[in-house]
PDB file of N, CA and C in Angstrom:
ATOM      1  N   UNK A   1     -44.373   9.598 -78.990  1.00  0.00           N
ATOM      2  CA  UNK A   1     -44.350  10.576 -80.056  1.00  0.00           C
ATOM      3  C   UNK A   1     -43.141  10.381 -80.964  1.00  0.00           C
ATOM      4  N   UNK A   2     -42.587   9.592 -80.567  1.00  0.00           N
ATOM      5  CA  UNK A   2     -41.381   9.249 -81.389  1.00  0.00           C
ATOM      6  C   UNK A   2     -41.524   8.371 -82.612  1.00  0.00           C
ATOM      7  N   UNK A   3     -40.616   9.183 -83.406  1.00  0.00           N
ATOM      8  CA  UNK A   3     -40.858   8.207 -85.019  1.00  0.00           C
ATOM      9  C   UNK A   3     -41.780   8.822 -85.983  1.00  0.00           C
ATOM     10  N   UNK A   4     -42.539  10.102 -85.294  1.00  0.00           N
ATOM     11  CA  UNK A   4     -43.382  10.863 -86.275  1.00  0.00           C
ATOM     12  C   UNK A   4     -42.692  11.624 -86.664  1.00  0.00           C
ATOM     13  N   UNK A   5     -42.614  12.478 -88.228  1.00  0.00           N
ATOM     14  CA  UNK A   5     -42.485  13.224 -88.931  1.00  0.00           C
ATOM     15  C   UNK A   5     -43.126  14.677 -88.565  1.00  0.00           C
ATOM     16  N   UNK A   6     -42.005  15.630 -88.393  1.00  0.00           N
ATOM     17  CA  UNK A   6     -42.927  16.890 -87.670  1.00  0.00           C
ATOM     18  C   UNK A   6     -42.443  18.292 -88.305  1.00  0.00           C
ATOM     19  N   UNK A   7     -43.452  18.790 -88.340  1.00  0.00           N
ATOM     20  CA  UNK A   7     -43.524  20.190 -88.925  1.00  0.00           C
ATOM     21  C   UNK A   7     -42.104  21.492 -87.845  1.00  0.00           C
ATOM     22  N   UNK A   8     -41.910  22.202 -88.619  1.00  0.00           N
ATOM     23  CA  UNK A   8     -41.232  23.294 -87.217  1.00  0.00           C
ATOM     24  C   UNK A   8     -42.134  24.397 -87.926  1.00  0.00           C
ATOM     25  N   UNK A   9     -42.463  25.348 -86.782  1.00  0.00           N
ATOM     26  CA  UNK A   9     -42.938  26.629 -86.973  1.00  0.00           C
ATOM     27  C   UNK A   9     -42.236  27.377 -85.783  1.00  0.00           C
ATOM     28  N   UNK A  10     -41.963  28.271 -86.420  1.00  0.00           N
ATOM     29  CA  UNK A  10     -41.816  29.654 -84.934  1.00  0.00           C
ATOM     30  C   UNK A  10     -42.279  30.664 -84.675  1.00  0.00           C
ATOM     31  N   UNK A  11     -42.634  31.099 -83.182  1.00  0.00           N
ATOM     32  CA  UNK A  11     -43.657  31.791 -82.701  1.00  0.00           C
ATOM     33  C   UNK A  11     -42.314  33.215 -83.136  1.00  0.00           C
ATOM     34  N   UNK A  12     -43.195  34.442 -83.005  1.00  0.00           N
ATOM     35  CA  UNK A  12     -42.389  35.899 -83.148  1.00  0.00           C
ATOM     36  C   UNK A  12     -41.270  35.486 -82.108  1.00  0.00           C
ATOM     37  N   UNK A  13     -41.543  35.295 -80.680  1.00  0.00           N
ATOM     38  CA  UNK A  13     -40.566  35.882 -79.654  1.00  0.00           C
ATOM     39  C   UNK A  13     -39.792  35.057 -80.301  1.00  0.00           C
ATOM     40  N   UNK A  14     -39.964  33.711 -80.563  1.00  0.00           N
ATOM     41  CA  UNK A  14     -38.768  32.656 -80.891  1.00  0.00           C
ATOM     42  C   UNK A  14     -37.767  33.060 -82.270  1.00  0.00           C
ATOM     43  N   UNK A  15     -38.557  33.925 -82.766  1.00  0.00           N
ATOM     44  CA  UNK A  15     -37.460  34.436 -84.037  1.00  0.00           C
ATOM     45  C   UNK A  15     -36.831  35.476 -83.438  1.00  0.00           C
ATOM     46  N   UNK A  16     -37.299  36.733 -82.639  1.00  0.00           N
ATOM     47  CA  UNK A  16     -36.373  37.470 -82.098  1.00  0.00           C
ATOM     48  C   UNK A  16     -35.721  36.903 -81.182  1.00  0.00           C
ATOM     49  N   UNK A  17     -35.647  35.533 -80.129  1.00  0.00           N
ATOM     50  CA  UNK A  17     -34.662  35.299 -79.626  1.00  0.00           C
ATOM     51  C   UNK A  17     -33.516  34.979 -80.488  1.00  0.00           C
ATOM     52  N   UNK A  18     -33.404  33.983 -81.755  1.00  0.00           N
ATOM     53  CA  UNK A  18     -32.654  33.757 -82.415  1.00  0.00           C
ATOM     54  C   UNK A  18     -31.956  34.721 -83.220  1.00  0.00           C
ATOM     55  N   UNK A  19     -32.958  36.047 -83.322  1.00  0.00           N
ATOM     56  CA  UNK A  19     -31.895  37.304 -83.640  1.00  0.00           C
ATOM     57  C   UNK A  19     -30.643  38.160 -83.028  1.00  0.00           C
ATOM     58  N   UNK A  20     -31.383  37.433 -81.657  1.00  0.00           N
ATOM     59  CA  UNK A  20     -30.272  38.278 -80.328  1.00  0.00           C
ATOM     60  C   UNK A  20     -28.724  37.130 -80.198  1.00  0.00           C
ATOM     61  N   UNK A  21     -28.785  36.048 -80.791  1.00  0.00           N
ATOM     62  CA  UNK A  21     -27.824  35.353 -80.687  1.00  0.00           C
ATOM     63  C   UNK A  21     -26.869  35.056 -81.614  1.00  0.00           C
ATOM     64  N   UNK A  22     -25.578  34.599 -80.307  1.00  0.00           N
ATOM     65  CA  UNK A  22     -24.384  35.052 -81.649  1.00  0.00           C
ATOM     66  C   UNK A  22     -24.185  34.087 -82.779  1.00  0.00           C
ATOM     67  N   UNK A  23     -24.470  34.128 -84.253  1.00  0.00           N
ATOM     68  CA  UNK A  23     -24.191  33.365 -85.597  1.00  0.00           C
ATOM     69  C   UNK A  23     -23.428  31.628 -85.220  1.00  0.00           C
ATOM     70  N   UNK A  24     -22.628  31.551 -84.058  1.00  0.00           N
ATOM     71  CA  UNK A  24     -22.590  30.073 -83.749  1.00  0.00           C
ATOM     72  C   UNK A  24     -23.369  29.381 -83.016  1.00  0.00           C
ATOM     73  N   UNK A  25     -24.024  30.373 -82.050  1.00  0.00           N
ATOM     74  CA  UNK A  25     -24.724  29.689 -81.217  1.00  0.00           C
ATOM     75  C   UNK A  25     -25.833  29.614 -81.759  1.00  0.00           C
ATOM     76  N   UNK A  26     -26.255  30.575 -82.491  1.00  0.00           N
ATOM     77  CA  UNK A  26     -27.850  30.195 -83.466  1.00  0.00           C
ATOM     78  C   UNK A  26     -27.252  29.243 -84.665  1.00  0.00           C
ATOM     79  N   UNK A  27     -26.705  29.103 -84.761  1.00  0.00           N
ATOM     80  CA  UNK A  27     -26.428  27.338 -85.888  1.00  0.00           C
ATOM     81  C   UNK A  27     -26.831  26.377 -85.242  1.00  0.00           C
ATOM     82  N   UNK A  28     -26.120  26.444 -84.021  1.00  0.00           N
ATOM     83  CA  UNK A  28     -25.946  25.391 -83.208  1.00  0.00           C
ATOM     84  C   UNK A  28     -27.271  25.049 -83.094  1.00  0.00           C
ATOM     85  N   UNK A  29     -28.086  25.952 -82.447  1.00  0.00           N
ATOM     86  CA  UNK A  29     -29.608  25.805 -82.259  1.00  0.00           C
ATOM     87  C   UNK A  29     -30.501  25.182 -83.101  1.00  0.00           C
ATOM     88  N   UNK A  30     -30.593  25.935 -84.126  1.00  0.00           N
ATOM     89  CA  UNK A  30     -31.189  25.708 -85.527  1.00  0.00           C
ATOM     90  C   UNK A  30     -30.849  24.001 -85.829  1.00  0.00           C
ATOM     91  N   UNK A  31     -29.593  23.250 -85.729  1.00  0.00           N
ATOM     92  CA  UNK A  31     -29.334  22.139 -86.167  1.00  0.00           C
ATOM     93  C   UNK A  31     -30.234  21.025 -85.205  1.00  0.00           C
ATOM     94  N   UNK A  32     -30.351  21.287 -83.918  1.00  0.00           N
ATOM     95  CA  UNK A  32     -30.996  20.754 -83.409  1.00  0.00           C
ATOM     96  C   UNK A  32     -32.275  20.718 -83.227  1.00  0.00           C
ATOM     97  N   UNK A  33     -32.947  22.051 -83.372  1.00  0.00           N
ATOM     98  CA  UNK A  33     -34.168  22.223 -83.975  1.00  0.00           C
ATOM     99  C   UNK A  33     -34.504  21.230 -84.780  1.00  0.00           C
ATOM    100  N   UNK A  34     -33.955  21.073 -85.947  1.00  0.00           N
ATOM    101  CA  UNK A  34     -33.797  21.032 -87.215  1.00  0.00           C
ATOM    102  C   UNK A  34     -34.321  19.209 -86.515  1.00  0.00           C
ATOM    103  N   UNK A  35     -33.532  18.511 -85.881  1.00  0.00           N
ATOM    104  CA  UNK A  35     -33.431  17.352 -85.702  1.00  0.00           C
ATOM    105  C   UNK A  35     -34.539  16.918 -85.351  1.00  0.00           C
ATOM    106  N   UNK A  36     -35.172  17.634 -84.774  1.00  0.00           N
ATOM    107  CA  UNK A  36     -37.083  17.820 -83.652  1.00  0.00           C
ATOM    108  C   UNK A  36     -37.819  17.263 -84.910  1.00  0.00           C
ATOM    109  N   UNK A  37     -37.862  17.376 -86.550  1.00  0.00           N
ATOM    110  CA  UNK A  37     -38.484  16.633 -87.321  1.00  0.00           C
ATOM    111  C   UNK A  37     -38.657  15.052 -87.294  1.00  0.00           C
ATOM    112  N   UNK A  38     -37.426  14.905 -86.834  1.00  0.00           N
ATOM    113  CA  UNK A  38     -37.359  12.866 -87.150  1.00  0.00           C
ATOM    114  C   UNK A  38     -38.184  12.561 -85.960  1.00  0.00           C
ATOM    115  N   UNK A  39     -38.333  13.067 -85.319  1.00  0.00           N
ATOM    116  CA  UNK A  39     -39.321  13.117 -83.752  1.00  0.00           C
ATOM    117  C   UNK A  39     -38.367  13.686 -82.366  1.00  0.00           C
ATOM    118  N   UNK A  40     -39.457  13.668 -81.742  1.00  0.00           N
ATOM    119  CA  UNK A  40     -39.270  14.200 -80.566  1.00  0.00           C
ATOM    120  C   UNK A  40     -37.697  13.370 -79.604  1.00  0.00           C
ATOM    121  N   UNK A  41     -36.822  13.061 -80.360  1.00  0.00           N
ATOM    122  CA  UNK A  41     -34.990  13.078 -79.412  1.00  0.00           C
ATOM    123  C   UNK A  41     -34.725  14.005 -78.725  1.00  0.00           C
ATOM    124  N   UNK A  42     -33.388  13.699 -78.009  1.00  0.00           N
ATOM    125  CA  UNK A  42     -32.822  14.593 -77.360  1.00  0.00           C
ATOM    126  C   UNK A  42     -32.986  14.460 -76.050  1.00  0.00           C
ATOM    127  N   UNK A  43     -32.749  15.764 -75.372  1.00  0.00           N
ATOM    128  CA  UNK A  43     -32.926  15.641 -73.584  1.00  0.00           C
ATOM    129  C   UNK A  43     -34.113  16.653 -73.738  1.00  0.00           C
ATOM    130  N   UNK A  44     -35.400  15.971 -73.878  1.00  0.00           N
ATOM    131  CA  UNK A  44     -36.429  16.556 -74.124  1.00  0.00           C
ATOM    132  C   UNK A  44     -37.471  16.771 -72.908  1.00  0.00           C
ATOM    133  N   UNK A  45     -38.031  17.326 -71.909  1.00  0.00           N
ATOM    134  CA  UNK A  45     -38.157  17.515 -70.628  1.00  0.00           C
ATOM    135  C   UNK A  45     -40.025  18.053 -70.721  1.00  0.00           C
ATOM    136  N   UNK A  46     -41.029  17.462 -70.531  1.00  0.00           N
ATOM    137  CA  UNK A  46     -42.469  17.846 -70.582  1.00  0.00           C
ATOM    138  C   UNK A  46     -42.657  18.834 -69.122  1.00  0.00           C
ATOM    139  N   UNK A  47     -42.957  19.859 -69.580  1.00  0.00           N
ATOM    140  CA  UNK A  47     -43.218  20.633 -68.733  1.00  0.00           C
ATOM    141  C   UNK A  47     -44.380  20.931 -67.582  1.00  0.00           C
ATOM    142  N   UNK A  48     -44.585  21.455 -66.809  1.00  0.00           N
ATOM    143  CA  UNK A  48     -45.709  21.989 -66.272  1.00  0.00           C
ATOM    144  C   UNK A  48     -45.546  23.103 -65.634  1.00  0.00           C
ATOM    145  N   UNK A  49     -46.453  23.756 -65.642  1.00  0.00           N
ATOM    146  CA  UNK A  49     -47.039  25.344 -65.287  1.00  0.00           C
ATOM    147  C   UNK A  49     -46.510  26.006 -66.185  1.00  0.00           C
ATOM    148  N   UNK A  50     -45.833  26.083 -67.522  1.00  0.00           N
ATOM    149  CA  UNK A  50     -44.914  27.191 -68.264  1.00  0.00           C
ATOM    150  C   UNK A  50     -45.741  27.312 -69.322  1.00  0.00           C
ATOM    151  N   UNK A  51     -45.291  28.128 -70.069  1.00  0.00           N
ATOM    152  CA  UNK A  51     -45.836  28.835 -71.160  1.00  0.00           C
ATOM    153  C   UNK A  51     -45.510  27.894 -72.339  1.00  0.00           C
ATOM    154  N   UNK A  52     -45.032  26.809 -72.256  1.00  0.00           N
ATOM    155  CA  UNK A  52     -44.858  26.324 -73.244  1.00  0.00           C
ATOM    156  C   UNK A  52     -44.354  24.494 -72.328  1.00  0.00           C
ATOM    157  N   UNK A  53     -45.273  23.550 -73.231  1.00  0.00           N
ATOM    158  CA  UNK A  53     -45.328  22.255 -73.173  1.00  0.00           C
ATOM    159  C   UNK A  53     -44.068  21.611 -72.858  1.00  0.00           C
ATOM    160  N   UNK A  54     -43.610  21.732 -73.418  1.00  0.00           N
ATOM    161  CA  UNK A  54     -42.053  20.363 -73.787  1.00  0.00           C
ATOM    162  C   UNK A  54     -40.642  21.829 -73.723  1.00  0.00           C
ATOM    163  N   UNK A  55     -39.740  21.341 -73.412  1.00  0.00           N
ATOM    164  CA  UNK A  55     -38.146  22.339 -73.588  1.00  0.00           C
ATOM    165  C   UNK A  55     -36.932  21.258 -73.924  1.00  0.00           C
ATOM    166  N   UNK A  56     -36.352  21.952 -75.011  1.00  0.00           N
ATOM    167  CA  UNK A  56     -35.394  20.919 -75.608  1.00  0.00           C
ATOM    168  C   UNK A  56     -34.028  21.758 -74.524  1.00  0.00           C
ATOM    169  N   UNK A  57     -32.821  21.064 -74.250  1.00  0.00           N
ATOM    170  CA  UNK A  57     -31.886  21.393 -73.545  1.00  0.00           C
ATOM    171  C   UNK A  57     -30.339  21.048 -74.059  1.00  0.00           C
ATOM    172  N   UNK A  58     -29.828  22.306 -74.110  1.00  0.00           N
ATOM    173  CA  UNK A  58     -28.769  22.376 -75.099  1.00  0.00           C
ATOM    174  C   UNK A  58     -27.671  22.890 -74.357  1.00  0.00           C
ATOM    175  N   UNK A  59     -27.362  22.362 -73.243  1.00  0.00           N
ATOM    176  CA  UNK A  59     -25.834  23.196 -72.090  1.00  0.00           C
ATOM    177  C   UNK A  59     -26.534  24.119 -71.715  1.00  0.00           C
ATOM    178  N   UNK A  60     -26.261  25.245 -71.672  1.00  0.00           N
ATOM    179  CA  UNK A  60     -27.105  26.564 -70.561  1.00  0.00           C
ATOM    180  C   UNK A  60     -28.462  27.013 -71.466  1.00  0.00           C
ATOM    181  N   UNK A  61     -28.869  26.482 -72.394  1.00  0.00           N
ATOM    182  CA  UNK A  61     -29.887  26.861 -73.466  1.00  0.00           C
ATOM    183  C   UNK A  61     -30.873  25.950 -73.682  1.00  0.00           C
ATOM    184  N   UNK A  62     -31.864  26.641 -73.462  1.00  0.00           N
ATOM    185  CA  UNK A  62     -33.085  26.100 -73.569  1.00  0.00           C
ATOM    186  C   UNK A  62     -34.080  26.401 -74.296  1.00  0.00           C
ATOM    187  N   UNK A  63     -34.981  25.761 -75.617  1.00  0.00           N
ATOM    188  CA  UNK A  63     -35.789  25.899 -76.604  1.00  0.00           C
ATOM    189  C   UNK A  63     -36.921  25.012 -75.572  1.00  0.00           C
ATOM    190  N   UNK A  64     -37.818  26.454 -75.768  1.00  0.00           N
ATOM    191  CA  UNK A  64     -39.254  26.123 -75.457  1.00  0.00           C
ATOM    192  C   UNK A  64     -40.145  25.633 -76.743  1.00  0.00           C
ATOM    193  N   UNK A  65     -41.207  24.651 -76.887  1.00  0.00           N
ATOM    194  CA  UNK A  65     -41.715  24.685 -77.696  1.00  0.00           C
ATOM    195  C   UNK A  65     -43.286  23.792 -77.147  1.00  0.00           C
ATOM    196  N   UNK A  66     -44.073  23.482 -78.269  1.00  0.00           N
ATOM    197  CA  UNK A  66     -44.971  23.188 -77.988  1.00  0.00           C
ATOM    198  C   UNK A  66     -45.402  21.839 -78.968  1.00  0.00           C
ATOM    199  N   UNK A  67     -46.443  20.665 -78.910  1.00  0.00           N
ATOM    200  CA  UNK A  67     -46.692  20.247 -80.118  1.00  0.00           C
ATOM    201  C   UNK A  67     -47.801  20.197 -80.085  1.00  0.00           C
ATOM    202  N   UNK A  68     -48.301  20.686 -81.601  1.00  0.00           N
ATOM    203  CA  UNK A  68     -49.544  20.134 -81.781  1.00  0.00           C
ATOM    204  C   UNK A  68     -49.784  19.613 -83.163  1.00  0.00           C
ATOM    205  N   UNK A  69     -50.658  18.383 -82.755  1.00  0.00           N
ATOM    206  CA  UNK A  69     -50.737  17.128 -84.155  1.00  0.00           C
ATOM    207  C   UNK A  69     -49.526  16.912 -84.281  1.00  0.00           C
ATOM    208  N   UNK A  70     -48.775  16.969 -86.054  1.00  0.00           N
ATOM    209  CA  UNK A  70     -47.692  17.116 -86.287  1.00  0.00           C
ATOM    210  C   UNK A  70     -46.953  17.894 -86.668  1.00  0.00           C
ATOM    211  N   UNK A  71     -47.261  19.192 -85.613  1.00  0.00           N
ATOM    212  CA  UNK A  71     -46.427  20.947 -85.981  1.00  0.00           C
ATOM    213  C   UNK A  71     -45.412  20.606 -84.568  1.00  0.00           C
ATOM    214  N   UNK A  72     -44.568  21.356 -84.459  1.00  0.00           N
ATOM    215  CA  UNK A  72     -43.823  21.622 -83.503  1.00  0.00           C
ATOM    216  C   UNK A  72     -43.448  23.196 -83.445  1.00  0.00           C
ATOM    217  N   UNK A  73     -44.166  24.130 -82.556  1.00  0.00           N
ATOM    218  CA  UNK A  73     -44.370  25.189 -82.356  1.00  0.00           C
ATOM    219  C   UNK A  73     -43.355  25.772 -81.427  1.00  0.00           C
ATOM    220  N   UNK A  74     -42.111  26.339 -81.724  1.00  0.00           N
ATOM    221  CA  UNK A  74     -41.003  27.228 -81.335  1.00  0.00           C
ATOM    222  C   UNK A  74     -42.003  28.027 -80.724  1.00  0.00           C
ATOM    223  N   UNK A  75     -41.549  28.488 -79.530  1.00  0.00           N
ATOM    224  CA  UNK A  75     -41.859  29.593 -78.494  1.00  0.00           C
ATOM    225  C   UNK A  75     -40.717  30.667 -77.822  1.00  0.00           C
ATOM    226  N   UNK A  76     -40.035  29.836 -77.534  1.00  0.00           N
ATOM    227  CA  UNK A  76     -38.633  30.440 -76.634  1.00  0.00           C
ATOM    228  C   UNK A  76     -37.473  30.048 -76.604  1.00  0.00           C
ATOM    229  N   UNK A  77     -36.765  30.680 -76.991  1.00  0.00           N
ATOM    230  CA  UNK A  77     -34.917  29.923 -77.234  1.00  0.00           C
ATOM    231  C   UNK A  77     -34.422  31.312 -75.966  1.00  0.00           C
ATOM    232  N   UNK A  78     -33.324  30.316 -75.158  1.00  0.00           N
ATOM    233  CA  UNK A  78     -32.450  31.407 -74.288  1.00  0.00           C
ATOM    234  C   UNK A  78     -31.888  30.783 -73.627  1.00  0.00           C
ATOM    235  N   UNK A  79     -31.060  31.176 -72.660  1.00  0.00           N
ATOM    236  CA  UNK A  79     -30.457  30.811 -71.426  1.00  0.00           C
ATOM    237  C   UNK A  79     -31.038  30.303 -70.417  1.00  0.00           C
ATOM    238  N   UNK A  80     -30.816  29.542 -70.061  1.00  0.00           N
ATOM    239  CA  UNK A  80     -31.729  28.613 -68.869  1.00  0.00           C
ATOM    240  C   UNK A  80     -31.991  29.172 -67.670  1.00  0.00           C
ATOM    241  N   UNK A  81     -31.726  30.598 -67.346  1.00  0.00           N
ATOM    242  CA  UNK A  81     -31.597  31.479 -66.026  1.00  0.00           C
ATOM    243  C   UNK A  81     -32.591  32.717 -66.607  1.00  0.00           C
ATOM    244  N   UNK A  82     -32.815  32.489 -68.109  1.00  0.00           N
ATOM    245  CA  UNK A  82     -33.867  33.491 -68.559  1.00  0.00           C
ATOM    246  C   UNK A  82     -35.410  33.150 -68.924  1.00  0.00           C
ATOM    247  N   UNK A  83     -34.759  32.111 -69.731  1.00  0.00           N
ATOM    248  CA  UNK A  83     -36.161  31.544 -70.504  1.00  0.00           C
ATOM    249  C   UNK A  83     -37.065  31.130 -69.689  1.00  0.00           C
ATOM    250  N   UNK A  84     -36.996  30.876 -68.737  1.00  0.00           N
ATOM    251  CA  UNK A  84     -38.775  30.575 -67.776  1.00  0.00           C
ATOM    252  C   UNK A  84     -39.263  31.440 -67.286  1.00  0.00           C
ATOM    253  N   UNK A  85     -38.649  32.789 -67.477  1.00  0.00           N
ATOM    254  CA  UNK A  85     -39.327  33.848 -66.990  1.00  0.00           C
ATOM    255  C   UNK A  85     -40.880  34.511 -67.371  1.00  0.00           C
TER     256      UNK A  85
END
């Protein structure tokens, strides 16, 4: 999947997680998000049994997301002791 050009969208919960967080740590997020366009980089981890496909991993933070075609569908941003709940 690498090397494709990709859409970002975000699901509701994924915008209210990014509301609950503090103005550096949602930059921080967002930039790497942001990076998920040039393709799928990073410490990018395919999931199973969760609510969401693929989780990007950022120190104790973890962005859930999903892909489909060439969208990349935000689900869950949080703490890694929360977000799989």
């Amino acid at each position: 999947m690498n090397g494709r050009r990709y859409q970002i969208e975000y699901g509701e919960s994924a915008l209210a997680d990014l509301d609950n967080l503090p103005a550096d740590r949602r930059a921080q997020i967002l930039r790497k998000i942001e990076r998920l366009q040039q393709g799928l980089v990073g410490n990018i981890k395919r999931l199973h049994d969760a609510e969401a496909g693929f989780r990007l991993r950022m120190g104790d933070f973890r962005v859930l997301f999903d892909v489909e075609e060439d969208v990349i569908i935000i689900r869950k941003i949080g703490n890694r002791k929360d977000v799989y709940d």
